[in-house]
N, C-alpha and C. Protein backbone atom coordinates (compact mmCIF):
# COMPACT_ATOMS: atom_id res chain seq x y z
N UNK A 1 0.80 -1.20 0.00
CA UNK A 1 0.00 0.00 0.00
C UNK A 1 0.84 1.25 0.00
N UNK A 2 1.74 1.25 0.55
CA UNK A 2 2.78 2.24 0.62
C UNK A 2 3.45 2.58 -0.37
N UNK A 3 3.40 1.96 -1.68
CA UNK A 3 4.00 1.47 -2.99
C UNK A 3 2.69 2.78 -4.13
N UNK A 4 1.87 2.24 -3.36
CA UNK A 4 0.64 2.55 -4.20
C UNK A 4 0.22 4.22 -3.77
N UNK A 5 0.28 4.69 -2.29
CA UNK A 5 0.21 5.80 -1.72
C UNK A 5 1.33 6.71 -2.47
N UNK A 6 2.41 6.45 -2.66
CA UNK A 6 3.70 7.13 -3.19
C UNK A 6 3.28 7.56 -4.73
N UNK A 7 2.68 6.45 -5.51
CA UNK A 7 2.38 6.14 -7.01
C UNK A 7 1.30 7.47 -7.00
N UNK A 8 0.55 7.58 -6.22
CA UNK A 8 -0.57 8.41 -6.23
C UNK A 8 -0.10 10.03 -5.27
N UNK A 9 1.01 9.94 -4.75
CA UNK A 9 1.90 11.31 -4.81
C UNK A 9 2.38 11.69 -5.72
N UNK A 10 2.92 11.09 -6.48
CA UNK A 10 3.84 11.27 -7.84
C UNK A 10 3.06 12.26 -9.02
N UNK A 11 1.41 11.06 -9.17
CA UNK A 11 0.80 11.76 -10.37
C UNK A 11 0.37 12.54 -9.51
N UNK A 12 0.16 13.20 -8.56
CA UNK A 12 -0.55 14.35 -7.99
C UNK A 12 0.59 15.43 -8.31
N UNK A 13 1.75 15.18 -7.94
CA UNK A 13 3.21 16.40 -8.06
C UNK A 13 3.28 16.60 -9.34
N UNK A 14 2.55 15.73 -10.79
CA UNK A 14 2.85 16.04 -12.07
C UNK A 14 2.06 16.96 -12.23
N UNK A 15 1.01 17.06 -11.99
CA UNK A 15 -0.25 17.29 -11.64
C UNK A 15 -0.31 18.93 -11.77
N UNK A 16 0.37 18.94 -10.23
CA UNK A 16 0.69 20.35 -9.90
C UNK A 16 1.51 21.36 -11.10
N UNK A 17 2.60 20.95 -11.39
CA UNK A 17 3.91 21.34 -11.83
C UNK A 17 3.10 21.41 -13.84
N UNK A 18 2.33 20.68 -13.94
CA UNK A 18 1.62 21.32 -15.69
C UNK A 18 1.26 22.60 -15.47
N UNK A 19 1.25 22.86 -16.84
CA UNK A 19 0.41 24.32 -16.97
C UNK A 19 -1.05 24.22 -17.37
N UNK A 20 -1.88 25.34 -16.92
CA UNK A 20 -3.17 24.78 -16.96
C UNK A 20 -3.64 24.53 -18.30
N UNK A 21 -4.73 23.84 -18.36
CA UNK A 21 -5.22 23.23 -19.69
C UNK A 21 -6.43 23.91 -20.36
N UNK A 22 -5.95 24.23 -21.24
CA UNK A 22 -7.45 25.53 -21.86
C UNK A 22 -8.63 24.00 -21.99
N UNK A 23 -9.60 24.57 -21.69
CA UNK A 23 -10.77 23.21 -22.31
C UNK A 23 -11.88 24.10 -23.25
N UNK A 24 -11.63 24.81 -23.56
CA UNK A 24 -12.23 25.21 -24.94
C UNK A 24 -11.73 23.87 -25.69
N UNK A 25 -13.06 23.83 -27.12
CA UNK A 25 -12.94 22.82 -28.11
C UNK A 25 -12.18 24.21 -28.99
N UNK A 26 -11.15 23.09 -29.81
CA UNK A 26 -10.41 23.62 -30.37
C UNK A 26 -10.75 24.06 -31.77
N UNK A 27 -11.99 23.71 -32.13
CA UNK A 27 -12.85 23.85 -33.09
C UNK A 27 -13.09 25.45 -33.25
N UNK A 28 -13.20 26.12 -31.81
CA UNK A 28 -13.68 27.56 -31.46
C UNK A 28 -12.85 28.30 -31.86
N UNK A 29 -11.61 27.71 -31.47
CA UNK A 29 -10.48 28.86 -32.36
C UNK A 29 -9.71 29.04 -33.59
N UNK A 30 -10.22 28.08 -34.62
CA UNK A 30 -10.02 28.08 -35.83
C UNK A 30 -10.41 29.52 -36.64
N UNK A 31 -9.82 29.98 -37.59
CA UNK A 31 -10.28 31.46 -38.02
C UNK A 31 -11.70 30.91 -38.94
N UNK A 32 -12.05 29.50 -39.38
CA UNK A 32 -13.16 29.94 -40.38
C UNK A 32 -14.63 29.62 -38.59
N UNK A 33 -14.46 29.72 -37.88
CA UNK A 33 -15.33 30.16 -36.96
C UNK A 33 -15.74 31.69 -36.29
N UNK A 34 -14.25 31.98 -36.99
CA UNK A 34 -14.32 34.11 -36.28
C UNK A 34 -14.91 34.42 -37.77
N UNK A 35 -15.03 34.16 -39.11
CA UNK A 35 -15.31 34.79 -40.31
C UNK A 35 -16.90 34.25 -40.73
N UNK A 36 -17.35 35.29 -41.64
CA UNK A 36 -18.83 34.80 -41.64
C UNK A 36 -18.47 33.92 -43.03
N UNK A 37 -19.88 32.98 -42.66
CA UNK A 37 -20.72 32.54 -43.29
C UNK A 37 -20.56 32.28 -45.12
N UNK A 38 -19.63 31.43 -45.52
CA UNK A 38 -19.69 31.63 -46.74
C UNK A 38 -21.29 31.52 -47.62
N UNK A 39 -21.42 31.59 -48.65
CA UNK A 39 -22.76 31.14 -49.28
C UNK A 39 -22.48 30.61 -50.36
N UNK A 40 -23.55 29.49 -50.28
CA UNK A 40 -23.37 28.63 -51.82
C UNK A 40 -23.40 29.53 -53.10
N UNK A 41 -22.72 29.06 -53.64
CA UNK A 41 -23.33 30.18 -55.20
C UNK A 41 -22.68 29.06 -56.22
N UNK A 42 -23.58 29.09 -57.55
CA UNK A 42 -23.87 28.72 -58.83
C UNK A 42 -22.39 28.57 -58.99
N UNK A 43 -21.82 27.68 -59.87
CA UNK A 43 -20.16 27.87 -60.36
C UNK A 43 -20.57 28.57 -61.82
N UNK A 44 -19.19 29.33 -61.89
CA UNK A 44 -19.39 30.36 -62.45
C UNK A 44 -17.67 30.31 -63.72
N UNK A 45 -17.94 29.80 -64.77
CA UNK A 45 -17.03 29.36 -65.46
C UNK A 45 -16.22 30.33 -65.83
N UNK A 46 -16.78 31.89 -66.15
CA UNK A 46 -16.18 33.31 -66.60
C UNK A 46 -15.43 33.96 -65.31
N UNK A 47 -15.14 33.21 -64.32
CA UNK A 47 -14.70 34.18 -63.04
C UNK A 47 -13.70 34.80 -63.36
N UNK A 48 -13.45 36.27 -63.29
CA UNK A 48 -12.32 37.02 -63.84
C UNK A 48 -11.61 37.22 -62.41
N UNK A 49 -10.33 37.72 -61.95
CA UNK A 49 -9.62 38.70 -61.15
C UNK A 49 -9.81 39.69 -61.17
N UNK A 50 -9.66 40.06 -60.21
CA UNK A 50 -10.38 42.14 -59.79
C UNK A 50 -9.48 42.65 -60.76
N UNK A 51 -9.88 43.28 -61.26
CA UNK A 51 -9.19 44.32 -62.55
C UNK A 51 -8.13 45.56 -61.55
N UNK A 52 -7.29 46.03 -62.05
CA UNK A 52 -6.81 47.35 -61.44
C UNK A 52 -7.02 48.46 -61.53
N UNK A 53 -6.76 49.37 -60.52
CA UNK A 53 -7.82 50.38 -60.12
C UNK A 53 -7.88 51.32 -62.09
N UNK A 54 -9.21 51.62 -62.05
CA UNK A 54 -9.00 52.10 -63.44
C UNK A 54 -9.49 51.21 -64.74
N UNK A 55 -9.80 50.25 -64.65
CA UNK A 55 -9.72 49.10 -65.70
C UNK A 55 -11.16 48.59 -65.64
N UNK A 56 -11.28 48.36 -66.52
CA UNK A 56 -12.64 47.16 -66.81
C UNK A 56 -12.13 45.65 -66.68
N UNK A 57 -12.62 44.41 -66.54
CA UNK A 57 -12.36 43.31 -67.21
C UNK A 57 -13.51 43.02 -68.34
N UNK A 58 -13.38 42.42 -69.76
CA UNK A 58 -14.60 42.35 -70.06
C UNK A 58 -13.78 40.30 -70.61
N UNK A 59 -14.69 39.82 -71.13
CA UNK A 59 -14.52 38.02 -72.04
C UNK A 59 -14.46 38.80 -73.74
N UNK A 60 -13.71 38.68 -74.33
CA UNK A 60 -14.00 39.18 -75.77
C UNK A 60 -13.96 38.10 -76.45
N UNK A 61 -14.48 37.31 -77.57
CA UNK A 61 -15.02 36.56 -78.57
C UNK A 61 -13.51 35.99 -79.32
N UNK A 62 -12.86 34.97 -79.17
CA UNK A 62 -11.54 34.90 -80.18
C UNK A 62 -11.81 33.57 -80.78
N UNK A 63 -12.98 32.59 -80.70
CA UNK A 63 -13.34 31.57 -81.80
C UNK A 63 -14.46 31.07 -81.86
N UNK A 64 -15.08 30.39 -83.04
CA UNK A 64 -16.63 30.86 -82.69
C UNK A 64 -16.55 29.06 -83.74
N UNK A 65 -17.54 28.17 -82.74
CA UNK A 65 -16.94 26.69 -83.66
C UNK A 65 -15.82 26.28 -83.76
N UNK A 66 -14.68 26.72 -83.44
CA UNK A 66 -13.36 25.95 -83.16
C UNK A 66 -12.98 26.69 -84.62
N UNK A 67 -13.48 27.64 -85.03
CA UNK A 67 -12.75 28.93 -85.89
C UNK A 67 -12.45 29.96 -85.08
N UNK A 68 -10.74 30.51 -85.70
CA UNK A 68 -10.32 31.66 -85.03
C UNK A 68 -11.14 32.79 -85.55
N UNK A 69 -11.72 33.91 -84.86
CA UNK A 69 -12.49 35.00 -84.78
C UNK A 69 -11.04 36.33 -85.08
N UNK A 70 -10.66 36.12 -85.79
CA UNK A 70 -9.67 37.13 -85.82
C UNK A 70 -9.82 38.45 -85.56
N UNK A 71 -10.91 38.83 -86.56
CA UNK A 71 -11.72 40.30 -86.94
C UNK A 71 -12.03 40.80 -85.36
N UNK A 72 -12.79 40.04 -84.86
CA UNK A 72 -13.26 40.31 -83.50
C UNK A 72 -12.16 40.90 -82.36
N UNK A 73 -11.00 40.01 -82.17
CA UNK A 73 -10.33 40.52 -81.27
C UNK A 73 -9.30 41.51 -81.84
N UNK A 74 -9.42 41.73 -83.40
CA UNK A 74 -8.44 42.45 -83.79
C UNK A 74 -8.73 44.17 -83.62
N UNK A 75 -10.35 43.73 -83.76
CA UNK A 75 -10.90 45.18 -83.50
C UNK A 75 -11.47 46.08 -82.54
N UNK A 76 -11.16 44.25 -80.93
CA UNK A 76 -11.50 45.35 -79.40
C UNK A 76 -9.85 45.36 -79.22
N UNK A 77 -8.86 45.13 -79.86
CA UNK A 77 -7.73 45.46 -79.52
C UNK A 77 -7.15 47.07 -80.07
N UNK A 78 -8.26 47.40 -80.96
CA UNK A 78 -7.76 48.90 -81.70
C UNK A 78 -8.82 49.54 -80.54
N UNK A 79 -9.49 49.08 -80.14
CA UNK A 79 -10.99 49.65 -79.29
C UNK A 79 -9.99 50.22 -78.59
N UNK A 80 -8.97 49.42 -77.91
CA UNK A 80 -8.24 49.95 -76.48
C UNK A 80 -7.93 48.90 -75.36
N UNK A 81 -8.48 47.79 -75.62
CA UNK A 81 -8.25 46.88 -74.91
C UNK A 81 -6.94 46.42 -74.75
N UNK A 82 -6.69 45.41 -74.13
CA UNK A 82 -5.58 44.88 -73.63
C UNK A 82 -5.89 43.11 -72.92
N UNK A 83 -5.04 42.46 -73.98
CA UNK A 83 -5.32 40.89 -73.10
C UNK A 83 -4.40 40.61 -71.70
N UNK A 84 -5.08 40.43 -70.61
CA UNK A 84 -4.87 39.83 -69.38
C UNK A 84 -3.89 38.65 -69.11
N UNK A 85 -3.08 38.25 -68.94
CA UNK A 85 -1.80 37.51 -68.76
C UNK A 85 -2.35 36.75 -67.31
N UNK A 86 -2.47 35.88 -67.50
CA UNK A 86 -2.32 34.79 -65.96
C UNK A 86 -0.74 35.54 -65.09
N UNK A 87 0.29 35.60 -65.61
CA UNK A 87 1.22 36.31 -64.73
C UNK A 87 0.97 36.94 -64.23
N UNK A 88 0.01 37.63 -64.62
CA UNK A 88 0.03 39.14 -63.52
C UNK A 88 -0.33 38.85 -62.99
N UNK A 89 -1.08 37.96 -62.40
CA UNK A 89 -1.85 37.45 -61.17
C UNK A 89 -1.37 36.40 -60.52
N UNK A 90 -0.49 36.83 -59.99
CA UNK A 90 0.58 35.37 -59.20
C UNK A 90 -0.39 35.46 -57.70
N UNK A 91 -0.28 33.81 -57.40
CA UNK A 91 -0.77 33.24 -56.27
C UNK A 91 -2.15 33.05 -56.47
N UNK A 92 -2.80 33.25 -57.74
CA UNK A 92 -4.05 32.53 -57.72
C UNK A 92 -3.56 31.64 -59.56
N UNK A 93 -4.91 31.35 -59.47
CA UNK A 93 -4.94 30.04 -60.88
C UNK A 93 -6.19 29.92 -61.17
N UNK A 94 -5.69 31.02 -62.85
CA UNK A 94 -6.64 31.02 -63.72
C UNK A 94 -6.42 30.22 -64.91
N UNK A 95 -8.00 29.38 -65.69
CA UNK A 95 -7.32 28.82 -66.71
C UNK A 95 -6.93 29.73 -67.60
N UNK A 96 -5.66 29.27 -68.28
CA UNK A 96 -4.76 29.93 -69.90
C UNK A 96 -4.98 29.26 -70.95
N UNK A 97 -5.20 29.83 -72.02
CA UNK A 97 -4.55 29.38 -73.07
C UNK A 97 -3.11 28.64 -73.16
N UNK A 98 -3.18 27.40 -73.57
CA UNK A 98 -2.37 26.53 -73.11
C UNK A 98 -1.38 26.85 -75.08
N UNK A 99 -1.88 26.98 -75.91
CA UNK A 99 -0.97 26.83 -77.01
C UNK A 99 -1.45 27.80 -77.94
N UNK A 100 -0.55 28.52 -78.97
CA UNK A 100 -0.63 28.71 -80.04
C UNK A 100 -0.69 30.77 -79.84
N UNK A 101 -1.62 31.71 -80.66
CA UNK A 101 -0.52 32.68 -80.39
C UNK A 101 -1.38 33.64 -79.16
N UNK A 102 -2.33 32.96 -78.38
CA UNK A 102 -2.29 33.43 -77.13
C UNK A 102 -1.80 32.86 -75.73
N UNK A 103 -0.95 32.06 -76.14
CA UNK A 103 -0.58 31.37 -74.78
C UNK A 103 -0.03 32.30 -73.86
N UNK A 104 -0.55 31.43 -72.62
CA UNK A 104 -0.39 32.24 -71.34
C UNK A 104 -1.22 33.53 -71.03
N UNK A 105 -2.50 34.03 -72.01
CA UNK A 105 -3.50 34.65 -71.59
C UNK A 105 -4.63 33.65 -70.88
N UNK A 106 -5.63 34.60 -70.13
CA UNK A 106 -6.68 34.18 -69.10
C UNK A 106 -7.53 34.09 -70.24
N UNK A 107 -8.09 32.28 -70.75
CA UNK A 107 -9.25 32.34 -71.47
C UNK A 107 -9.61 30.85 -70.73
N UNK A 108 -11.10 30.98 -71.65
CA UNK A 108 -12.03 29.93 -71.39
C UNK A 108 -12.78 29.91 -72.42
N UNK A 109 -12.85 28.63 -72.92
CA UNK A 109 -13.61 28.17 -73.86
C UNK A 109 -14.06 29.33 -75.20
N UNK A 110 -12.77 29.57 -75.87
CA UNK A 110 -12.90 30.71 -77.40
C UNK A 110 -13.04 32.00 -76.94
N UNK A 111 -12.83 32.09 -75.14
CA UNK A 111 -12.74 34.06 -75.06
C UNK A 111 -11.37 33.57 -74.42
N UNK A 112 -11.21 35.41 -74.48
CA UNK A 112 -10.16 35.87 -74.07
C UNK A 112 -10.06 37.10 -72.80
N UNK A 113 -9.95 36.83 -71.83
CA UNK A 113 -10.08 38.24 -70.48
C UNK A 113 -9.31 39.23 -71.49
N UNK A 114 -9.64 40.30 -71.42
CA UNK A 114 -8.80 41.66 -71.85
C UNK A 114 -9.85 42.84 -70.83
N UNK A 115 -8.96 43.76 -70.78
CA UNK A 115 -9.29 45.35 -69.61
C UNK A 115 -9.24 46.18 -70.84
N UNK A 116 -10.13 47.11 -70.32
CA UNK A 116 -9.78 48.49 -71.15
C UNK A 116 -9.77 49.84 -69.68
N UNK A 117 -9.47 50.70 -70.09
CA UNK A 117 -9.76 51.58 -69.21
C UNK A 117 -11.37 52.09 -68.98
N UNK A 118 -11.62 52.81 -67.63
CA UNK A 118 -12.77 52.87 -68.06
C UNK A 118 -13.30 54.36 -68.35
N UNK A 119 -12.26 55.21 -68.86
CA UNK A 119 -12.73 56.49 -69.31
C UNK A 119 -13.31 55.91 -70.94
N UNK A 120 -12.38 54.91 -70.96
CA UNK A 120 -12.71 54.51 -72.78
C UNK A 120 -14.28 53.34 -72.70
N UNK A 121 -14.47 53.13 -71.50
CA UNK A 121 -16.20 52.40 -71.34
C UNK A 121 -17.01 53.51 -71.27
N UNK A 122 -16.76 54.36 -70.38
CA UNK A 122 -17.70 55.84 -70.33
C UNK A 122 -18.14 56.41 -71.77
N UNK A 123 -16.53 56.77 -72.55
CA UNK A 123 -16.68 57.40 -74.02
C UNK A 123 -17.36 56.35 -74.90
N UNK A 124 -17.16 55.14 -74.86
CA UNK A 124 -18.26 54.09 -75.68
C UNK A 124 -19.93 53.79 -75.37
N UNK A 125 -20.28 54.55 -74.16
CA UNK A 125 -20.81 54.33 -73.57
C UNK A 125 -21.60 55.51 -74.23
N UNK A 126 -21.61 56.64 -73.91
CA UNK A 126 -21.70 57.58 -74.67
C UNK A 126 -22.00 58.07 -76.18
N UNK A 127 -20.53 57.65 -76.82
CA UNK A 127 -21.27 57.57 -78.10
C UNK A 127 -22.37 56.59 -78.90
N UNK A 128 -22.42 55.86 -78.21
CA UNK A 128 -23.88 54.73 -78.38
C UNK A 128 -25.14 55.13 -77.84
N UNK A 129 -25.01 56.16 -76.91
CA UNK A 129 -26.18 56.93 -76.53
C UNK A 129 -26.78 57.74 -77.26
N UNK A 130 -25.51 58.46 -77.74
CA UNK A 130 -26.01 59.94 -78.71
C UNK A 130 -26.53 59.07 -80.22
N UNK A 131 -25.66 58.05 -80.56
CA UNK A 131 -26.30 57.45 -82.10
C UNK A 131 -27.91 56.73 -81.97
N UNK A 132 -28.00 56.19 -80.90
CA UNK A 132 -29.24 56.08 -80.44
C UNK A 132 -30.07 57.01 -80.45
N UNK A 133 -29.72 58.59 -79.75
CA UNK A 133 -31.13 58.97 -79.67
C UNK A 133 -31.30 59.70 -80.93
N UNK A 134 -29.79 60.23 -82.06
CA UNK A 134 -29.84 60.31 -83.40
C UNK A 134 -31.14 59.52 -84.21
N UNK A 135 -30.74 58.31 -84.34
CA UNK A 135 -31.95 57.11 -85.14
C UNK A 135 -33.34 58.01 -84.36
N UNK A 136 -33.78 57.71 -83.09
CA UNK A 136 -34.66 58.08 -82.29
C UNK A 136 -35.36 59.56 -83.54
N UNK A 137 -34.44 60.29 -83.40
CA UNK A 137 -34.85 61.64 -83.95
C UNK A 137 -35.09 61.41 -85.33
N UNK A 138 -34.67 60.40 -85.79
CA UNK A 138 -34.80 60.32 -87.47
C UNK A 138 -35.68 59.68 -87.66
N UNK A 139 -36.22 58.79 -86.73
CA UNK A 139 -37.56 58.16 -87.23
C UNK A 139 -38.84 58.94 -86.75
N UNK A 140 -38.90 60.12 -85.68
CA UNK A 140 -39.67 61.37 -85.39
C UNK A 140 -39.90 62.25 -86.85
N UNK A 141 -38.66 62.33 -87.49
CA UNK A 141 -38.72 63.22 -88.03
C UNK A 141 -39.27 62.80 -89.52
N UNK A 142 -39.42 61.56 -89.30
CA UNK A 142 -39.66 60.78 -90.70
C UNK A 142 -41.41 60.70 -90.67
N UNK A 143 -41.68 60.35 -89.33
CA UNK A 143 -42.93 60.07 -88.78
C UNK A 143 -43.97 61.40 -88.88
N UNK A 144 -43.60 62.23 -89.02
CA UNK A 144 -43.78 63.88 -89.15
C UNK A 144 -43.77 64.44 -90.32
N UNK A 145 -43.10 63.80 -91.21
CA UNK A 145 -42.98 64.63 -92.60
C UNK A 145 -44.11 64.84 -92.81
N UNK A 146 -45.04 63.63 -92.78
CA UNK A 146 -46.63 63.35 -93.91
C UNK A 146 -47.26 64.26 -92.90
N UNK A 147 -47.37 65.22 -91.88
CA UNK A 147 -48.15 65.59 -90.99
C UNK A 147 -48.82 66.51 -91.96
N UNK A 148 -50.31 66.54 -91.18
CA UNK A 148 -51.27 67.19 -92.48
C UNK A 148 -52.46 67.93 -91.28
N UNK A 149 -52.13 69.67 -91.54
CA UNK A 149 -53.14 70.00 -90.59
C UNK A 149 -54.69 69.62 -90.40
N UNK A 150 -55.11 69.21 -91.49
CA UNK A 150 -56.72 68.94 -91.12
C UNK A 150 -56.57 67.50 -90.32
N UNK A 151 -55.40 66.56 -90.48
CA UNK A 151 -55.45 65.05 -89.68
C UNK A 151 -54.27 65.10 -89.27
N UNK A 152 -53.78 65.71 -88.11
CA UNK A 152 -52.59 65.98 -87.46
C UNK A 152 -52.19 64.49 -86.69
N UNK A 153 -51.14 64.49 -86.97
CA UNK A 153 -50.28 63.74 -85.91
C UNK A 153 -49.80 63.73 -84.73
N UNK A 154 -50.13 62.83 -83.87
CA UNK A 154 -49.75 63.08 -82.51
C UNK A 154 -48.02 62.91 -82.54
N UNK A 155 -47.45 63.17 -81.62
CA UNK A 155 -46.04 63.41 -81.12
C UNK A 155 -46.25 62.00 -80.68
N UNK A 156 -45.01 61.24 -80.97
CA UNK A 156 -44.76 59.54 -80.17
C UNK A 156 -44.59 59.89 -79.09
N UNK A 157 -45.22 59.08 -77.73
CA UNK A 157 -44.96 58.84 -76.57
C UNK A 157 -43.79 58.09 -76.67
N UNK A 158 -42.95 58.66 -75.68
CA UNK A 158 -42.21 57.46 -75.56
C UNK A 158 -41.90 56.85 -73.84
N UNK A 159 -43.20 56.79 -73.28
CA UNK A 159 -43.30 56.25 -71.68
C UNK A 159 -44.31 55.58 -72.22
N UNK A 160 -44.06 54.47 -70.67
CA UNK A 160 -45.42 53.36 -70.76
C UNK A 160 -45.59 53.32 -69.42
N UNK A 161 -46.51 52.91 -69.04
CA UNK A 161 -47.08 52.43 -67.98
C UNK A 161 -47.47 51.16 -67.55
N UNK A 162 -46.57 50.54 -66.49
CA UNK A 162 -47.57 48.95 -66.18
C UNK A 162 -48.30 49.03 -64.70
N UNK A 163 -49.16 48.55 -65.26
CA UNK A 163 -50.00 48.46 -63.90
C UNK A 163 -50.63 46.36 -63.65
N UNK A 164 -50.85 46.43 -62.27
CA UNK A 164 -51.36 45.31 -62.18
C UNK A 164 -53.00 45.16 -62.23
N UNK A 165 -53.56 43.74 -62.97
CA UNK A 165 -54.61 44.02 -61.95
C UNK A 165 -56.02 44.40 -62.57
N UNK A 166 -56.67 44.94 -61.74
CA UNK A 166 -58.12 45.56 -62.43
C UNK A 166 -58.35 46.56 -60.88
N UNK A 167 -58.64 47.82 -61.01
CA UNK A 167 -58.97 48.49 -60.00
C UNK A 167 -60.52 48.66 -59.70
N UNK A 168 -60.30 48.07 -58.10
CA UNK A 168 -61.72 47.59 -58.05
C UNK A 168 -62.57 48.56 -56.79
């Protein structure tokens, strides 16, 4: 017994002499428990990299049927564009063009990532507005010629209204 009394001093002196023992589950202090909530979302085959400050990303068109689209990228490349390089984006992994004369750009399936700036999205943006409301004015003005005071023409609306329903 005296054998056994000693045995049971011993683990008591180990006992003492530890440092105390956190008993939190260790589960609690992992960082994806301090961060919220991811959410499912759809996979998304076009995922681009954040563009730099200033830049658009847009997908531009480079084969259409397993034909090269030449015309297409030859002419958002005079637009102002610029094709996107997987290099520049070290520490993540985007698919590339694996061969031929875009290798090592960010594409997927016959596009190609390219940026433009976006003073040059604003100015495109723009002049597609004004040629728009141009046509707009030319078909007013076409619509108007035949105008005849005894059977006048109304001015085109150009608002609509939706409503639901039946008001009761």
């Amino acid at each position: 017994m005296s054998e056994e009394n000693n045995e049971y001093e011993f683990i008591d002196a180990e006992a003492a002499e530890a440092p105390a023992i956190d008993r939190n589950a260790r589960s609690n202090n992992t960082r994806a428990s301090s961060e919220r909530p991811v959410q499912w979302r759809p996979p998304n085959k076009l995922h681009a990299p954040t563009p730099p400050a200033g830049y658009v990303h847009r997908w531009i068109r480079a084969e259409v049927l397993g034909f090269d689209d030449k015309n297409n990228v030859h002419s958002r490349l005079n637009e102002g564009y610029e094709l996107v390089r997987a290099d520049e984006y070290e520490g993540s992994v985007f698919p590339t063009v694996e061969d031929g004369k875009y290798t090592g750009v960010i594409g997927v399936g016959g596009l190609l990532l390219a940026r433009i700036p976006e003073e040059f999205v604003e100015q495109r943006k723009q002049y597609y507005a004004d040629r728009a409301k141009q046509q707009m004015q030319a078909v007013d003005n076409d619509w108007m010629r035949d105008n005849n005071p005894a059977m006048p023409k109304f001015q085109a609306e150009r608002s609509s209204k939706v409503t639901f329903g039946s008001n009761k």
